[in-house]
Protein backbone atom coordinates (compact mmCIF):
# COMPACT_ATOMS: atom_id res chain seq x y z
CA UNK A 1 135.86 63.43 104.89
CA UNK A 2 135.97 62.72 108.69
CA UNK A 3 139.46 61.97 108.39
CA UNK A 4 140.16 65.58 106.87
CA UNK A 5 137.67 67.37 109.25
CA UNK A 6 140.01 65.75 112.07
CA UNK A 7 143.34 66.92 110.35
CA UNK A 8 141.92 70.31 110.30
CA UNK A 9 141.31 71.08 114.44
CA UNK A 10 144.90 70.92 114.44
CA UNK A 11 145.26 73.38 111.43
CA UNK A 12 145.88 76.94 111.77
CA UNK A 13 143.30 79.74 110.87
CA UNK A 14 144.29 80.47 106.93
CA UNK A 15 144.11 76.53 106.67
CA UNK A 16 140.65 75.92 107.92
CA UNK A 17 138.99 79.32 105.97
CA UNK A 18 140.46 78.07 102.80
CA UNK A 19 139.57 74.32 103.73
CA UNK A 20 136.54 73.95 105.71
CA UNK A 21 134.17 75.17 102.99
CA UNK A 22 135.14 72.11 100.49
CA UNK A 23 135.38 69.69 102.61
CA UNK A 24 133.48 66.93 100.64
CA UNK A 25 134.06 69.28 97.56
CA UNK A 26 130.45 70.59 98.18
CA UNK A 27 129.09 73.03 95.46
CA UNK A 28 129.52 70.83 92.58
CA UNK A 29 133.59 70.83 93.19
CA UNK A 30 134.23 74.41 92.96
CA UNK A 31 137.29 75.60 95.15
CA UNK A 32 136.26 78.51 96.57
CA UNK A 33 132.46 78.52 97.57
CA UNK A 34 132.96 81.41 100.17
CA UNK A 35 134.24 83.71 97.34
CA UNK A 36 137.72 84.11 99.58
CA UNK A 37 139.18 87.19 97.69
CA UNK A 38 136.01 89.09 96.77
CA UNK A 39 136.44 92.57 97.18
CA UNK A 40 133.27 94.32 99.34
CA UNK A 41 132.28 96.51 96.09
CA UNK A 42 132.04 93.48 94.12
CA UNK A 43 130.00 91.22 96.38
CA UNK A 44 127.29 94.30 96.65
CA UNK A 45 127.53 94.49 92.82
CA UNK A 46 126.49 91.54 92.40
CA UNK A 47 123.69 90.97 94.80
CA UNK A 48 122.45 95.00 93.36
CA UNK A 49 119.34 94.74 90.92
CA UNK A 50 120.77 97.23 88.13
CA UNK A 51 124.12 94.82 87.18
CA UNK A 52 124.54 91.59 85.20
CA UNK A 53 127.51 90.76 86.61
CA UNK A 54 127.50 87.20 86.05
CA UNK A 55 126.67 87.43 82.19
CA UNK A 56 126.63 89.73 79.37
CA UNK A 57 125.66 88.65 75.89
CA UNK A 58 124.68 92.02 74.35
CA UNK A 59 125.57 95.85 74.65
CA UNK A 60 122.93 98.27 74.65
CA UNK A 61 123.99 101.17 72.44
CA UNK A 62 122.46 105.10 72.94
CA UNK A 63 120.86 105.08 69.18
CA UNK A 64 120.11 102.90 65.95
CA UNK A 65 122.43 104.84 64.34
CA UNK A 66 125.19 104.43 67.32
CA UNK A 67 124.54 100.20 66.83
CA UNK A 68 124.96 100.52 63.23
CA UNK A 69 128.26 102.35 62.83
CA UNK A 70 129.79 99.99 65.81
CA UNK A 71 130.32 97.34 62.92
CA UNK A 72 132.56 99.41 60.96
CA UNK A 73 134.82 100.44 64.06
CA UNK A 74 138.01 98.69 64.78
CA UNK A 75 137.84 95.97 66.87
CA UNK A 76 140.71 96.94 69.71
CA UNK A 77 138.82 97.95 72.72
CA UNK A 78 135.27 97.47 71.11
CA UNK A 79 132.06 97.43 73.33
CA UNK A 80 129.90 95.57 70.59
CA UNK A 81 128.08 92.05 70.19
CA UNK A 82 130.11 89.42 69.21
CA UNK A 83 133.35 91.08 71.26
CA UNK A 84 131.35 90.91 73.35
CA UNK A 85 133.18 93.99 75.16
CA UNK A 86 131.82 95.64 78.17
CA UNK A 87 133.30 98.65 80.01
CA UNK A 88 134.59 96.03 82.27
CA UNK A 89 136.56 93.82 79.97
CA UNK A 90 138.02 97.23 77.98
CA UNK A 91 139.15 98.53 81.26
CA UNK A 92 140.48 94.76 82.20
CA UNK A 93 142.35 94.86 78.57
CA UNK A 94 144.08 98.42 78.87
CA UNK A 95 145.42 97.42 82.61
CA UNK A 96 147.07 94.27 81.31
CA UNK A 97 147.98 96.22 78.41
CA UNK A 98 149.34 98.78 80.99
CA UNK A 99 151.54 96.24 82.80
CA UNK A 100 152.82 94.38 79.90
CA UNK A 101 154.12 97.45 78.21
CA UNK A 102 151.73 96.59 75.06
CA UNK A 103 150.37 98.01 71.99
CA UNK A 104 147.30 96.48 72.61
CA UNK A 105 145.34 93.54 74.54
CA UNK A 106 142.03 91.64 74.28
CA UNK A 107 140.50 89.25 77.00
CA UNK A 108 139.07 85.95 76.71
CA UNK A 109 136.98 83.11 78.63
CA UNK A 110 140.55 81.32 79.31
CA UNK A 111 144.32 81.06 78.32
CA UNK A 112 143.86 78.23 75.95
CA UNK A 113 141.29 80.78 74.15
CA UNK A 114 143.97 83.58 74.13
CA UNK A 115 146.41 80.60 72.42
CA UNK A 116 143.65 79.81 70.11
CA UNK A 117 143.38 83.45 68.91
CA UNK A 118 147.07 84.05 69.04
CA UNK A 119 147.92 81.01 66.63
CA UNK A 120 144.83 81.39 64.53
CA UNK A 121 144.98 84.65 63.14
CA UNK A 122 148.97 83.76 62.13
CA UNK A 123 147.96 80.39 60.91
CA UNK A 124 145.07 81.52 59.19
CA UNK A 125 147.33 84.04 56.67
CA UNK A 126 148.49 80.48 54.97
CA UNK A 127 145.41 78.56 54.12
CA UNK A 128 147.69 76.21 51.90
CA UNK A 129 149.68 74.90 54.88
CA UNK A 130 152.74 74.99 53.59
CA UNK A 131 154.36 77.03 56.89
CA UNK A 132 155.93 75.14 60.27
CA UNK A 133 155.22 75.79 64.08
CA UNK A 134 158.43 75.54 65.99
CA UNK A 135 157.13 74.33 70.29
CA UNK A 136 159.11 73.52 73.00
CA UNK A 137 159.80 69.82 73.96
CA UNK A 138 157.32 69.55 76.76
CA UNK A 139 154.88 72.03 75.33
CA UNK A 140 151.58 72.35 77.33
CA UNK A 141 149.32 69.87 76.15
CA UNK A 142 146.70 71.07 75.17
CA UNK A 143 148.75 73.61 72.73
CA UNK A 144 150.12 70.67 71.14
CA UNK A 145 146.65 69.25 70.83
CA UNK A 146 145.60 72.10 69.50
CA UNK A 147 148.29 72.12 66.59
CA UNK A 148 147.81 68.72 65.67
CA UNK A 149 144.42 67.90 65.70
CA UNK A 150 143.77 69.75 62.40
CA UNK A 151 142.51 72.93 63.71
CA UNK A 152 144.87 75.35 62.32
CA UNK A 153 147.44 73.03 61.25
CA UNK A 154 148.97 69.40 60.78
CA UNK A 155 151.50 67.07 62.66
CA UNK A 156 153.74 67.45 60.15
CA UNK A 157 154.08 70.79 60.69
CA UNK A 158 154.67 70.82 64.32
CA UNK A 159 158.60 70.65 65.18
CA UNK A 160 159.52 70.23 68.79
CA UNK A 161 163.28 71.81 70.11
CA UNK A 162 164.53 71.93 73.33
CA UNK A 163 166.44 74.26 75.65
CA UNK A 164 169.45 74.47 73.70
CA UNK A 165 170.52 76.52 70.57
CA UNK A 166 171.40 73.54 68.79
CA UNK A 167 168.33 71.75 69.54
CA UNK A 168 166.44 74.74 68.15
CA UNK A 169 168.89 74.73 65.01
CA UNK A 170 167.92 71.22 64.56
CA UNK A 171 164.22 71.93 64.63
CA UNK A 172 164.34 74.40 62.29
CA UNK A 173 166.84 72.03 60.11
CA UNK A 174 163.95 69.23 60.20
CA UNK A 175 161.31 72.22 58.99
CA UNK A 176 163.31 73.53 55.75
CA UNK A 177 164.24 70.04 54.73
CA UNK A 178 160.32 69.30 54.75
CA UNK A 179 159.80 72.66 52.96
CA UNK A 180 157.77 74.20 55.83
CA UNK A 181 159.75 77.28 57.03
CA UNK A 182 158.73 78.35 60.13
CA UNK A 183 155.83 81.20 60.73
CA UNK A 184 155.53 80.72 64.62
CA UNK A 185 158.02 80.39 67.28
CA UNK A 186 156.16 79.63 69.99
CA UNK A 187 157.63 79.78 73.29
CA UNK A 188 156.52 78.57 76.93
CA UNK A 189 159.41 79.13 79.21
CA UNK A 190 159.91 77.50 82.04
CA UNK A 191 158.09 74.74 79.84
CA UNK A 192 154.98 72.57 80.99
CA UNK A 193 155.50 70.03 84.39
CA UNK A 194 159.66 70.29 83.38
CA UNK A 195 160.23 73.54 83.61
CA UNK A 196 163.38 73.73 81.26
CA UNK A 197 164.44 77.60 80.74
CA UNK A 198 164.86 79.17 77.01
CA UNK A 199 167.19 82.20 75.97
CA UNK A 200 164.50 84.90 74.85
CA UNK A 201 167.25 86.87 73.03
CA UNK A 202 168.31 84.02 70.82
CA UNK A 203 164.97 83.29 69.97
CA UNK A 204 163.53 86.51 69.12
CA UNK A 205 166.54 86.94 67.07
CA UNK A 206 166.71 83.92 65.20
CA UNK A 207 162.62 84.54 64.81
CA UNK A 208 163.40 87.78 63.28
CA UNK A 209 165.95 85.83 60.96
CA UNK A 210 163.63 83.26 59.57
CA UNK A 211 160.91 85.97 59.52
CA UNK A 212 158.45 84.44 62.20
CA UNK A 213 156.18 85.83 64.73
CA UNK A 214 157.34 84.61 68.43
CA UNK A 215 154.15 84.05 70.54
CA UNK A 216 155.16 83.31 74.22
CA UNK A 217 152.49 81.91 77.00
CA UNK A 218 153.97 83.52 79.99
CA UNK A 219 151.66 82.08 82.52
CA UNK A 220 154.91 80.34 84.48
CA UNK A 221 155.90 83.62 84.99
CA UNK A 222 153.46 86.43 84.88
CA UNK A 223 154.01 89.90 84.55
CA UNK A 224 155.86 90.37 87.83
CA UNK A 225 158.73 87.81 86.77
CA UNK A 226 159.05 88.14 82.56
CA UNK A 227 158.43 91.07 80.62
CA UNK A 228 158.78 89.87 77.04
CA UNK A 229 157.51 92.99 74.88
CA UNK A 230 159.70 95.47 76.73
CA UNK A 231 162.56 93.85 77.14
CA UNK A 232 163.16 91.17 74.87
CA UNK A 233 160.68 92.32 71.45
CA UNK A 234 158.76 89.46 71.69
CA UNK A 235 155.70 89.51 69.24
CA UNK A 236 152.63 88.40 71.28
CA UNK A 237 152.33 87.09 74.54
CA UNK A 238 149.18 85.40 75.94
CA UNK A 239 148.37 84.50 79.85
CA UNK A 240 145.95 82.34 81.56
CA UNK A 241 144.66 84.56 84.22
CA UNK A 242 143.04 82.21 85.49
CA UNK A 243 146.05 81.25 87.35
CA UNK A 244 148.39 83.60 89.67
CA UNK A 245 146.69 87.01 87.96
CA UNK A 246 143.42 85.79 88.95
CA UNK A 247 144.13 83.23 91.30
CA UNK A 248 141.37 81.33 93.51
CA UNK A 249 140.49 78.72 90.08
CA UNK A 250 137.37 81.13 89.98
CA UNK A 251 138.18 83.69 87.86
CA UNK A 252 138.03 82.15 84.24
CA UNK A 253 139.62 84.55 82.25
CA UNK A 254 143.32 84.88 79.50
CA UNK A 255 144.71 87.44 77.88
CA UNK A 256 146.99 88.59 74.40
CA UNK A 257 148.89 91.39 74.37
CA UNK A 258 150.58 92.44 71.03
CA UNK A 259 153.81 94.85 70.36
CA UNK A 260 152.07 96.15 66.80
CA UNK A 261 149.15 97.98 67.43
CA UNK A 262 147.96 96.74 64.04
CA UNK A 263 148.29 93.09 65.11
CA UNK A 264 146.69 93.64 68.32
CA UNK A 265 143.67 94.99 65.50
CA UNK A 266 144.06 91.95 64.19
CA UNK A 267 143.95 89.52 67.41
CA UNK A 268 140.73 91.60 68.44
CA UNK A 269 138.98 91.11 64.76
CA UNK A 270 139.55 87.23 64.94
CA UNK A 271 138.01 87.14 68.43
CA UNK A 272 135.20 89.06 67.40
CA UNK A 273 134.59 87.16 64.57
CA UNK A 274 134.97 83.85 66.23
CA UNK A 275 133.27 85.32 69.34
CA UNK A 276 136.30 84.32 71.18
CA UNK A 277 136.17 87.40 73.46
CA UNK A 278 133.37 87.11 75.51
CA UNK A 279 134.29 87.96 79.26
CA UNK A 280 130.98 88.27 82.02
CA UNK A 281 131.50 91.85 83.85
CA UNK A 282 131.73 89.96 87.18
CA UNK A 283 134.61 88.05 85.76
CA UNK A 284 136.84 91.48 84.49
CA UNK A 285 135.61 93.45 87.62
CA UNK A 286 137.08 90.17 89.76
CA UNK A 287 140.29 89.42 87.74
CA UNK A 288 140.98 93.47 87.61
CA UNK A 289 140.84 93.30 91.82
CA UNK A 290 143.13 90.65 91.57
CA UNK A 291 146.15 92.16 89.40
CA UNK A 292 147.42 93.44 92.32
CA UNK A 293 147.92 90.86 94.56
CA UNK A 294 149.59 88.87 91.29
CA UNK A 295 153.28 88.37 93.26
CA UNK A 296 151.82 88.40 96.89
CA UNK A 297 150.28 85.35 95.55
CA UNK A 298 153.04 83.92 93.51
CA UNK A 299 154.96 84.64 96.31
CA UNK A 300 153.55 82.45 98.73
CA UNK A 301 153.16 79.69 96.51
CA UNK A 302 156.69 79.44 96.17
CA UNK A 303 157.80 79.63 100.10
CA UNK A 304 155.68 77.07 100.39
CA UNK A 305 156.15 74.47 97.82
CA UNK A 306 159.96 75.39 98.96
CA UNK A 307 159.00 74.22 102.25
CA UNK A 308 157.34 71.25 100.55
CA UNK A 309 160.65 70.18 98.72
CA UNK A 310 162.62 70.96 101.52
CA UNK A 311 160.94 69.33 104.12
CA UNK A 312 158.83 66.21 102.14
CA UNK A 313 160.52 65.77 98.75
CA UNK A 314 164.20 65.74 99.26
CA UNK A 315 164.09 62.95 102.41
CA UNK A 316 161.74 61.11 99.72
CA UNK A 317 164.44 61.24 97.36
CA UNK A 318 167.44 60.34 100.01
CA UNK A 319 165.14 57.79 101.04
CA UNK A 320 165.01 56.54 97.32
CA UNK A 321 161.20 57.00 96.98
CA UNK A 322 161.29 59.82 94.46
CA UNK A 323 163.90 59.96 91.78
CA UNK A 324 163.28 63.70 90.74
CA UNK A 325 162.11 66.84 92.11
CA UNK A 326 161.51 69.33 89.34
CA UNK A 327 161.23 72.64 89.43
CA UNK A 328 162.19 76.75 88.93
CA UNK A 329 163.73 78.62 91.25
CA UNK A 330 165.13 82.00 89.80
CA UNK A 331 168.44 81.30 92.06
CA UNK A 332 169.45 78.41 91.14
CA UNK A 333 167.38 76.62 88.14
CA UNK A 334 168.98 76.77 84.52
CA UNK A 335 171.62 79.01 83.12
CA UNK A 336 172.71 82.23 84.56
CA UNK A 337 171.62 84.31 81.44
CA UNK A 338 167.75 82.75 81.24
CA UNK A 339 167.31 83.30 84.98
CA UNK A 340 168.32 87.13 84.78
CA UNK A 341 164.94 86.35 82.01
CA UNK A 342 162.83 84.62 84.84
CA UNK A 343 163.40 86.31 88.11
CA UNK A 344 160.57 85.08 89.78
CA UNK A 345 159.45 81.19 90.60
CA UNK A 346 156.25 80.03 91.53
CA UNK A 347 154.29 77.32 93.76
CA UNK A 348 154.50 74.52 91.19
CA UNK A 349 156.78 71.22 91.81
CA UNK A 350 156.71 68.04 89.55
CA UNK A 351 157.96 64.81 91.59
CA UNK A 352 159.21 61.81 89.85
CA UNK A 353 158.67 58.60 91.86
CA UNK A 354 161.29 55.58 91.41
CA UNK A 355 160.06 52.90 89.63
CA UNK A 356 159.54 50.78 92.41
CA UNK A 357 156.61 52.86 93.05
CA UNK A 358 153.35 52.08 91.38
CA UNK A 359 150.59 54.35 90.09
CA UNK A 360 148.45 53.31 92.76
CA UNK A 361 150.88 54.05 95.30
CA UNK A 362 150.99 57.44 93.44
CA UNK A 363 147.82 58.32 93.54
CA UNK A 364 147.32 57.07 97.39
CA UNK A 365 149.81 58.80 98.22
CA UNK A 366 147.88 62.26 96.85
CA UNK A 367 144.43 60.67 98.17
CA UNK A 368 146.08 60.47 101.61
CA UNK A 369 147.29 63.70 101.89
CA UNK A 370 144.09 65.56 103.96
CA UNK A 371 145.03 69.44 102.20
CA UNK A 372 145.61 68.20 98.42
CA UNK A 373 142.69 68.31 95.83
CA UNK A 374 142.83 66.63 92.64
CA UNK A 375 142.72 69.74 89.56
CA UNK A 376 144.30 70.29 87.09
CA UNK A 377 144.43 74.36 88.12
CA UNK A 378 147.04 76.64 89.82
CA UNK A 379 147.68 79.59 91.14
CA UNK A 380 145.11 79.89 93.49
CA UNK A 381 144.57 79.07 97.23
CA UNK A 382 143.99 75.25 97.46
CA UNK A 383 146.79 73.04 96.82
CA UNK A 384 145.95 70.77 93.97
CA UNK A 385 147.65 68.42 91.96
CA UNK A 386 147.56 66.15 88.60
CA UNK A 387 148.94 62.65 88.15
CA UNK A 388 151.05 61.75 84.79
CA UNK A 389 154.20 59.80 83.96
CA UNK A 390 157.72 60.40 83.12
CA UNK A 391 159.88 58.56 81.29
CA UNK A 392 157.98 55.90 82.05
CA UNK A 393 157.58 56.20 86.32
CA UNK A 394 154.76 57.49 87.76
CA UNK A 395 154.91 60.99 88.54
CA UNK A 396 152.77 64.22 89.94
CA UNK A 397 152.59 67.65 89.19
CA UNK A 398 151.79 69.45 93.20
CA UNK A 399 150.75 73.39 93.22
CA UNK A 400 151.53 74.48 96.55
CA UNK A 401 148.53 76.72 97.73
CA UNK A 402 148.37 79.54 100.48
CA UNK A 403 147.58 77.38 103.53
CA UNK A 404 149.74 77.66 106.28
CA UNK A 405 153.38 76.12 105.13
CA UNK A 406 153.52 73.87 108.58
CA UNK A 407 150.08 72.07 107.54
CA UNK A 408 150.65 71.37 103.88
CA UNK A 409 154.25 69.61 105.65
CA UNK A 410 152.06 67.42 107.75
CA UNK A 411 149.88 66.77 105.28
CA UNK A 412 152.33 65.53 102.65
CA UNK A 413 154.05 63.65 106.32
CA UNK A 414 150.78 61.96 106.88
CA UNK A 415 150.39 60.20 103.22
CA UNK A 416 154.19 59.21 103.32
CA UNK A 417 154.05 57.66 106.21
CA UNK A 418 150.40 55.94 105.53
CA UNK A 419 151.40 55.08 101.95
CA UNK A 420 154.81 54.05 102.44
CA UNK A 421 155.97 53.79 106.17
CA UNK A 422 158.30 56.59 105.98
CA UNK A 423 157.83 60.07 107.87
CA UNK A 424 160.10 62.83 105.68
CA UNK A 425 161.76 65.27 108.00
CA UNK A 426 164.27 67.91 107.07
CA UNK A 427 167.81 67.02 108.35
């Protein structure tokens, strides 16, 4: 800790006000104990004696009779126990329903809950399991965990393609020969730590073809860089807000918006019946503050884990410490046709060390960086980042934060040259 209060003096101010309040990762490791990005209104909310901002299990209704007849009303925007929707989370819903050009949208505690709901109401229409799921190579984790673990569905219903048309032929191939024709396409584009492109037109096309629903976690890309529904008919998307929409890693919150109103009925019935829908007031009122600042955030993020590749990575790699620098970049990442799909990158950058380099050198090399956090987040201020391996070498997925671009350089400097006697400098 001494050694990061030190690095710090010579940080500038948006540094230090992001940093100085975790130092130690005080407050039981939360990332933003000074509630950086609170608006004023919210802050007195929440400190006012009349709101229960910071949890909501029931709804009070006017009248018995009002309580009763709740039940029987559709789900889609319901204020009700077991949504549980508040004026908050409605209004929250009909923004992002707004912006994503939607037939309707219901929140949840987190994006892997908005996946849940997504894939369970389509998986729950065949009981007898006799239908495929079509995921990307690469596919976020826990999504494949999800599928495979006997939730919804079985392994051997789970077929993985990659970025390519005939890769995606192939999948579907492996699926009819098993007897399983696919009911899901799901798509995650730019895919997990990889961040290998996919053509949204062929997709939702071929979807269409085989008479499947495409479901697409857009959480690479957001609203301000992918619009799925409106321009490429894409059935249901879902979004962790908890990263760029709600940034900060304190604003637990995802999303699914549908094109059909009447699946959007059923996405909201599923949650309500699952009580997969709960959202605290606090929580909506934050994340709807937040929408707009979505791409000054994103923004950021990427100048500076540009910077970071720029500046830190690429000497690694000329140096013949890293072997691979992945990421997306809208100009130059991928085919032509999927980045006129993707116009917008963000802060995240996967490095590949050689395999001279050991785990422990890997993880070092994080520990010794004063400005990087281990989480498995993004989006938000902090600059965090996960370990993993790739193709068998050691490797790290790095989130570039909002701190000023010079000291996240110095940072990463400092660890290279501690860890491995080399000081990366731009040519």
């Amino acid at each position: 800790m001494n050694d990061r209060s030190e690095f710090l003096e010579l940080c500038a101010h948006a540094t230090r006000e992001i940093h100085l309040p975790i130092l130690g990762l005080a407050h039981g490791g939360k990332l933003n104990p000074s509630c950086l990005g609170y608006p004023d209104e919210l802050r007195a909310a929440m400190r006012g004696p009349n709101r229960q901002l910071l949890g909501q299990s029931s709804v009070g209704f006017p009248s018995a009779e009002a309580y009763h007849l709740a039940d029987h009303l559709p789900s889609l925007w319901a204020q009700e126990y077991g949504v549980v929707g508040t004026e908050e989370s409605v209004d929250l819903a009909r923004e992002i329903n707004r912006l994503y050009f939607g037939n309707g949208s219901i929140v949840t505690p987190s994006g892997l809950a908005a996946i849940n709901v997504a894939l369970g109401v389509i998986l729950s229409r065949h009981p007898k399991r006799d239908v495929s799921i079509l995921v990307p190579e690469h596919v976020y984790y826990p999504v494949w965990r999800l599928l495979t673990r006997g939730a919804y569905s079985e392994p051997d219903q789970v077929f993985r393609y990659g970025p390519s048309e005939e890769s995606f032929e192939a999948a579907v191939a492996r699926a009819m020969e098993r007897g399983k024709p696919p009911a899901i396409v799901y798509i995650e584009s730019p895919v997990s730590n990889r961040f290998d492109t996919h053509d949204l037109s062929f997709l939702v096309r071929r979807a269409k073809s085989l008479n499947a629903i495409t479901v697409q976690d857009n959480t690479n890309n957001s609203f301000v860089g992918c619009q799925p529904i409106r321009d490429y008919g894409v059935d249901v998307v879902a979004e962790a807000g908890t990263k760029y929409m709600g940034g900060y890693a304190d604003c637990p919150y995802g999303f699914v918006v549908c094109k059909s109103e009447v699946q959007a009925e059923e996405m909201a019935f599923f949650g309500r019946t699952h009580g997969a829908c709960t959202l605290a007031p606090g929580i909506a009122l934050l994340a709807s503050h937040r929408l707009s600042s979505t791409s000054e955030r994103m923004e950021q993020s990427f100048r500076n884990a540009a910077d970071l590749r720029r500046t830190v990575f690429e000497p690694m790699r000329e140096k013949g410490l890293v072997d691979e620098i992945l990421y997306y970049d809208p100009l130059t990442s991928g085919k032509s046709e999927t980045r006129q799909q993707y116009t917008r990158g963000n802060g995240l950058t996967t490095v590949v060390f050689s395999r001279d380099i050991s785990e422990a050198q890997r993880n070092q090399f994080l520990d010794e960086s004063p400005l990087v956090i281990p989480a498995a987040s993004w989006g938000g201020h902090v600059t965090v980042a996960t370990v993993m391996e790739i193709a068998g070498k050691p490797a790290t997925r790095i989130h570039a934060g909002m701190e000023a671009s010079e000291d996240l350089v110095r940072s990463f400097q400092t660890s290279s040259e501690r860890v491995f006697g080399f000081k990366p400098t731009s040519s």
